[in-house]
N, C-alpha and C. Protein backbone atom coordinates (compact mmCIF):
# COMPACT_ATOMS: atom_id res chain seq x y z
N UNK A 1 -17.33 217.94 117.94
CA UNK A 1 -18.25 218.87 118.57
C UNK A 1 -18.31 218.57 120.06
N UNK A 2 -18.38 219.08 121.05
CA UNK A 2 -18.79 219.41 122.50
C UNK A 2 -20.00 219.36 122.70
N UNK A 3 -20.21 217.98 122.81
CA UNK A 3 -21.93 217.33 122.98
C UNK A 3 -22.51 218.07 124.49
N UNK A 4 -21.25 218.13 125.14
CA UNK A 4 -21.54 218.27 126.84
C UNK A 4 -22.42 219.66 127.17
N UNK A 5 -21.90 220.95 126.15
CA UNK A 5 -22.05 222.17 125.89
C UNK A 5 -23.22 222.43 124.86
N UNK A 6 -23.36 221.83 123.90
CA UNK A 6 -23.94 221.82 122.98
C UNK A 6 -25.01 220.69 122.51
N UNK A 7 -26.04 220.45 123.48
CA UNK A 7 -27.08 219.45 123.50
C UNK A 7 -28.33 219.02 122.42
N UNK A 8 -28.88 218.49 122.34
CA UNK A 8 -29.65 218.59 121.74
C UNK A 8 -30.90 219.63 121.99
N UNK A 9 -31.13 219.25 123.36
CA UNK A 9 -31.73 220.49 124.47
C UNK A 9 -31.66 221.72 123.88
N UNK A 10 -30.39 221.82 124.27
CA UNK A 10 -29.92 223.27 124.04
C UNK A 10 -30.27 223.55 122.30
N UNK A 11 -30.20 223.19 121.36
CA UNK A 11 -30.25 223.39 119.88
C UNK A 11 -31.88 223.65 120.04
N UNK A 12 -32.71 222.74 120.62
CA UNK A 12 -33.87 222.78 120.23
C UNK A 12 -34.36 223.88 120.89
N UNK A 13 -33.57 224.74 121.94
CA UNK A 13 -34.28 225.85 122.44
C UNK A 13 -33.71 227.00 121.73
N UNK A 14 -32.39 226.79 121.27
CA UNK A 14 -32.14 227.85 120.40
C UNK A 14 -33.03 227.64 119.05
N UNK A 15 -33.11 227.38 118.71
CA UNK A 15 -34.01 227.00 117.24
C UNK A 15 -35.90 227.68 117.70
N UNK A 16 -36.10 227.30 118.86
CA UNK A 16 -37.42 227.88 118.99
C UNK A 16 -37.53 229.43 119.24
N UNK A 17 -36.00 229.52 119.95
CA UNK A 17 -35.66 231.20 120.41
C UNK A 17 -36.08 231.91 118.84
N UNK A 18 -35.30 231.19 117.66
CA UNK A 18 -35.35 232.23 116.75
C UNK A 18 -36.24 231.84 115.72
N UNK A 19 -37.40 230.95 115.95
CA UNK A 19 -38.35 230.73 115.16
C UNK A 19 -39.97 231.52 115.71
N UNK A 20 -39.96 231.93 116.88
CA UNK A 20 -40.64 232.82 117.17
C UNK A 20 -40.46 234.03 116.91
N UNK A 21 -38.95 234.45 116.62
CA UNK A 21 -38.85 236.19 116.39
C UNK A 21 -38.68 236.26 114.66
N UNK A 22 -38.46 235.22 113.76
CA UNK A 22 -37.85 235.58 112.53
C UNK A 22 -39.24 235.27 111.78
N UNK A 23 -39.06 236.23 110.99
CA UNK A 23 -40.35 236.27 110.30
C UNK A 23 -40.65 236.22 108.78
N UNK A 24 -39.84 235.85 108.30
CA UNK A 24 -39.22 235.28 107.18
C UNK A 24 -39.43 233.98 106.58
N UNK A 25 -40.05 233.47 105.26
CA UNK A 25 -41.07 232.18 105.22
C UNK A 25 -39.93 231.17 105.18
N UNK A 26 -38.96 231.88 104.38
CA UNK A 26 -37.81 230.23 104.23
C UNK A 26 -36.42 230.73 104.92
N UNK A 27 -35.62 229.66 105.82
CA UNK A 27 -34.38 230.11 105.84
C UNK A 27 -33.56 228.44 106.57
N UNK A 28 -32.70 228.61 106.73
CA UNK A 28 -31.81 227.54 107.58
C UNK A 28 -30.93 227.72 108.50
N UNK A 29 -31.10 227.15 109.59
CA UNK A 29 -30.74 227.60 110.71
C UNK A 29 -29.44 226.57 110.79
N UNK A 30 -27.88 226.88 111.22
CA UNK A 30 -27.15 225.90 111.44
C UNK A 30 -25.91 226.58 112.46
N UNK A 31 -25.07 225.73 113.03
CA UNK A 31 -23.98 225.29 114.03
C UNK A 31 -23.01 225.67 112.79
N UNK A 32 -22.11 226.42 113.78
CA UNK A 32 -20.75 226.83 112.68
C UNK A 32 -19.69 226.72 113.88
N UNK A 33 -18.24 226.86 113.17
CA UNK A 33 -17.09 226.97 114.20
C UNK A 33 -17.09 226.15 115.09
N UNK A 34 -16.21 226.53 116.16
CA UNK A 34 -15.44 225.25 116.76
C UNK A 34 -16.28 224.14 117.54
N UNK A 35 -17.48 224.50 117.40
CA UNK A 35 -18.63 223.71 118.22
C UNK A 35 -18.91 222.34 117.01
N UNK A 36 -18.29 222.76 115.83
CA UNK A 36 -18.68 221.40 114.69
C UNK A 36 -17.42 220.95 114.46
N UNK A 37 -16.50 221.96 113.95
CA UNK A 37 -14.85 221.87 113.99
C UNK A 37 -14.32 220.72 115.01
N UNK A 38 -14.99 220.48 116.00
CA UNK A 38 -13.98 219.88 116.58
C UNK A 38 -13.13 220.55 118.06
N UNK A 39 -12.97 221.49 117.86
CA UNK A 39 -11.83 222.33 118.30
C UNK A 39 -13.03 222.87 119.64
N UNK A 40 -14.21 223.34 120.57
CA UNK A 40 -14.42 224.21 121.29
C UNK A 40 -14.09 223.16 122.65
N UNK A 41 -14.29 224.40 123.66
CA UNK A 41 -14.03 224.07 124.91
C UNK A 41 -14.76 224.34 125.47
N UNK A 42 -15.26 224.29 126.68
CA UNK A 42 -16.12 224.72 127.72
C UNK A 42 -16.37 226.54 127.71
N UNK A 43 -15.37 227.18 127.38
CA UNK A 43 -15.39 228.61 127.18
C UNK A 43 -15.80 228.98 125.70
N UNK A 44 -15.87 228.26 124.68
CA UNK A 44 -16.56 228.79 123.48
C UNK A 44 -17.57 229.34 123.31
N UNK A 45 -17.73 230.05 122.65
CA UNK A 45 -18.84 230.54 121.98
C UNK A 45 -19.76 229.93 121.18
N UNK A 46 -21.01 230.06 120.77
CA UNK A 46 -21.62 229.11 120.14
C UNK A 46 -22.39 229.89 118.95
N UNK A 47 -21.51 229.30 117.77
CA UNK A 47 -22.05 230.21 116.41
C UNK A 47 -22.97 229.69 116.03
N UNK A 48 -24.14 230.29 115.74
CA UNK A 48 -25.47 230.06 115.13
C UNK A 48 -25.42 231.11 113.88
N UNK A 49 -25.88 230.18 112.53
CA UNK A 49 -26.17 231.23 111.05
C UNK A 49 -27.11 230.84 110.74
N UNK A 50 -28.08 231.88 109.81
CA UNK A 50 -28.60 231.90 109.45
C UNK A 50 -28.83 232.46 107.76
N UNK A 51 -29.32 231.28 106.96
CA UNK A 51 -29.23 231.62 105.28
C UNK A 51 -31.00 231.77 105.23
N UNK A 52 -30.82 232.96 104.49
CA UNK A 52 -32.01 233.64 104.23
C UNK A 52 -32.20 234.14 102.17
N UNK A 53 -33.45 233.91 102.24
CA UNK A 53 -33.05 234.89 101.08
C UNK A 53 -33.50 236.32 100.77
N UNK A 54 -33.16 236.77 101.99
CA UNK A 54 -33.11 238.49 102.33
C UNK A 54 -32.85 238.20 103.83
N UNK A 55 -31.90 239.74 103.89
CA UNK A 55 -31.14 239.82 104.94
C UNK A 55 -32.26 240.35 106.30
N UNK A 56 -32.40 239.76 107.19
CA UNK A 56 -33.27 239.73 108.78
C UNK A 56 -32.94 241.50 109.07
N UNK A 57 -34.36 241.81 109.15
CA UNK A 57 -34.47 243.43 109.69
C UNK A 57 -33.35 243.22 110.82
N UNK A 58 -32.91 244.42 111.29
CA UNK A 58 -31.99 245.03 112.63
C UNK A 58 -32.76 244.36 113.59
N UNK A 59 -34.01 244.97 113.68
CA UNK A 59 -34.78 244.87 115.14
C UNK A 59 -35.35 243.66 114.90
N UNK A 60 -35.26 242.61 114.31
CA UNK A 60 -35.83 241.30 114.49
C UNK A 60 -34.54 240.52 114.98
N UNK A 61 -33.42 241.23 114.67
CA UNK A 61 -32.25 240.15 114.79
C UNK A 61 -31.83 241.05 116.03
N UNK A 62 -31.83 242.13 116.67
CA UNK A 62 -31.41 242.45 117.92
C UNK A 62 -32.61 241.62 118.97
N UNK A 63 -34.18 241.30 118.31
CA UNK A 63 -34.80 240.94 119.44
C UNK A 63 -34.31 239.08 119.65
N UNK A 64 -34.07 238.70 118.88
CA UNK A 64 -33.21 237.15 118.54
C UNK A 64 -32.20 236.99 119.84
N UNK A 65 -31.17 238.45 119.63
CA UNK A 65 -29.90 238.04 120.17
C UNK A 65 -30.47 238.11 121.45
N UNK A 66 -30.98 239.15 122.04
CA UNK A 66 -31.69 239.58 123.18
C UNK A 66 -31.93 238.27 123.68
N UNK A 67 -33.51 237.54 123.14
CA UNK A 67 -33.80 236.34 124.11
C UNK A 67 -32.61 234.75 123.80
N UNK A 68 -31.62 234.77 122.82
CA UNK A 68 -30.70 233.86 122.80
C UNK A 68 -29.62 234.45 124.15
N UNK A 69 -29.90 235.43 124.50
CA UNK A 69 -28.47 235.82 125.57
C UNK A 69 -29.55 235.47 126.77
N UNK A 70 -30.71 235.44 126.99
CA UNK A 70 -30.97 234.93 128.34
C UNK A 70 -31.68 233.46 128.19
N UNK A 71 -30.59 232.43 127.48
CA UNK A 71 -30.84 231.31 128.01
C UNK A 71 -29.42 231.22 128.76
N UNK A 72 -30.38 229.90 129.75
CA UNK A 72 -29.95 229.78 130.89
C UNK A 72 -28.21 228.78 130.67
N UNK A 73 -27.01 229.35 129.80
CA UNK A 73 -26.09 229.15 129.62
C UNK A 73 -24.76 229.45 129.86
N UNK A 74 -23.70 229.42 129.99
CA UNK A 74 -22.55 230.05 130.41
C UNK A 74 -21.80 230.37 128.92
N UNK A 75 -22.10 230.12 127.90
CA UNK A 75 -21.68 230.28 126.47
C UNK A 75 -22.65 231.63 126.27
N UNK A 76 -21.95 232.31 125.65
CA UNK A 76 -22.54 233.52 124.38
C UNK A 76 -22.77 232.84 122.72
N UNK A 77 -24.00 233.22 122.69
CA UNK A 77 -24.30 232.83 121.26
C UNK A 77 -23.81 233.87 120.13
N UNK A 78 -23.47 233.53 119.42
CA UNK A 78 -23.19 234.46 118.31
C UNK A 78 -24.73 234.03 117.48
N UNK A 79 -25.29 235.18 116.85
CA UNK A 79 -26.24 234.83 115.82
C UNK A 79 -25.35 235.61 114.94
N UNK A 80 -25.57 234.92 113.60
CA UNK A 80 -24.57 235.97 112.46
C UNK A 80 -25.65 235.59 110.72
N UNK A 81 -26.34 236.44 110.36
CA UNK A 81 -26.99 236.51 109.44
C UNK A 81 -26.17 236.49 108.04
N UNK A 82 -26.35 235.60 107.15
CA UNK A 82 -24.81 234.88 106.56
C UNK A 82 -25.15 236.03 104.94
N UNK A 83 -25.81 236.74 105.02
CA UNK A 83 -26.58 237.68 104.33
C UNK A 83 -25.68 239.17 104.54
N UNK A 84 -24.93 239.07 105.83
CA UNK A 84 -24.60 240.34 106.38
C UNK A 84 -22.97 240.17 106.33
N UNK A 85 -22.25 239.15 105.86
CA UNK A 85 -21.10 239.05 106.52
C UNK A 85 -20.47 239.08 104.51
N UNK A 86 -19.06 239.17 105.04
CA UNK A 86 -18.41 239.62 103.80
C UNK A 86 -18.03 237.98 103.25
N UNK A 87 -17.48 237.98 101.72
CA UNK A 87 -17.82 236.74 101.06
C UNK A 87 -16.39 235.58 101.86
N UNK A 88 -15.52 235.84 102.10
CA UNK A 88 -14.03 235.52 102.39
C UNK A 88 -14.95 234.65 103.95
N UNK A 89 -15.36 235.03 104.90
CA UNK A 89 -15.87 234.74 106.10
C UNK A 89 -16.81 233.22 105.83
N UNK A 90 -17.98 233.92 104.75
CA UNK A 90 -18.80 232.81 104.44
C UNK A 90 -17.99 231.91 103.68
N UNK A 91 -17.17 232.23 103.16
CA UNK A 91 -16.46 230.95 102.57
C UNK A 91 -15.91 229.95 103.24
N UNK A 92 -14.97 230.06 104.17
CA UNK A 92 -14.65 229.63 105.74
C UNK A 92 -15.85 228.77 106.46
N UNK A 93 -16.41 229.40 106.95
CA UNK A 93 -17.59 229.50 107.96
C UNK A 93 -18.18 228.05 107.50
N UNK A 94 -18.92 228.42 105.99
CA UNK A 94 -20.00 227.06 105.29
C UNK A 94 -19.26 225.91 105.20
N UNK A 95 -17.67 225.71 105.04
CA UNK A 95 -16.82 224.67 104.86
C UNK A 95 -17.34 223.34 105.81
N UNK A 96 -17.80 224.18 107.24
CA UNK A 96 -18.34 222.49 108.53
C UNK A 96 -19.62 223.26 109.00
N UNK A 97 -20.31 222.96 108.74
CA UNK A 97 -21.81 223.26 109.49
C UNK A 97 -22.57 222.06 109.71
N UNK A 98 -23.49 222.37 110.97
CA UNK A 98 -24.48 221.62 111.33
C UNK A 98 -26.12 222.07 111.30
N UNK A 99 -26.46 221.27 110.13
CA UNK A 99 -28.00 222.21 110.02
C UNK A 99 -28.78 221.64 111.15
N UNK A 100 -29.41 222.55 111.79
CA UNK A 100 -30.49 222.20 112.81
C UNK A 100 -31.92 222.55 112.46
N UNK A 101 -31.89 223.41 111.44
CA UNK A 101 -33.63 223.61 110.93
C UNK A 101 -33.45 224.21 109.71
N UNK A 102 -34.50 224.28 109.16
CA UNK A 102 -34.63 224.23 108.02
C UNK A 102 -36.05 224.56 107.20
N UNK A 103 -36.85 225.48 106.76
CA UNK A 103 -37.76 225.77 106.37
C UNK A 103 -37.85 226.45 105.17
């Protein structure tokens, strides 16, 4: 993982970004792709999922991406609701994760 890019800082503000907008009693918040893999660079992207057990309204997860795109970062967050994505992806995806919260 790319500690340099991917801080603790930084996790704990993403994690508050989307614990104020999700409104949902249980879910788990975790680090996917090349940021756990091993593999990112200074230009990666930074995948954030979320396991729910029901899939996050539109407008709770557009207001998510909204305030995750104005932290103060040079990375784009991906938020990807693991509820929404086809089974072949999540299969992949869950193989290296990093849970950061959990409720």
């Amino acid at each position: 993982m790319n500690n340099e890019i991917l801080t603790n800082d930084l996790k704990n503000k993403i994690v508050a970004v989307i614990n104020k907008r999700l409104r949902l009693p249980h879910y788990k918040l975790f680090i996917f792709g090349s940021h756990v893999d091993g593999t990112a660079t200074e230009r990666s992207d930074i995948d954030v999922g979320v396991e729910a057990p029901e899939k996050i309204p539109v407008a709770e997860k557009l207001e998510i991406e909204d305030e995750l795109s104005d932290l103060p970062i040079l990375q784009k967050i991906d938020f990807v609701d693991f509820n929404d994505i086809g089974d072949g992806f999540r299969r992949v995806a869950l193989k290296k994760i990093e849970v950061i919260y959990e409720r």
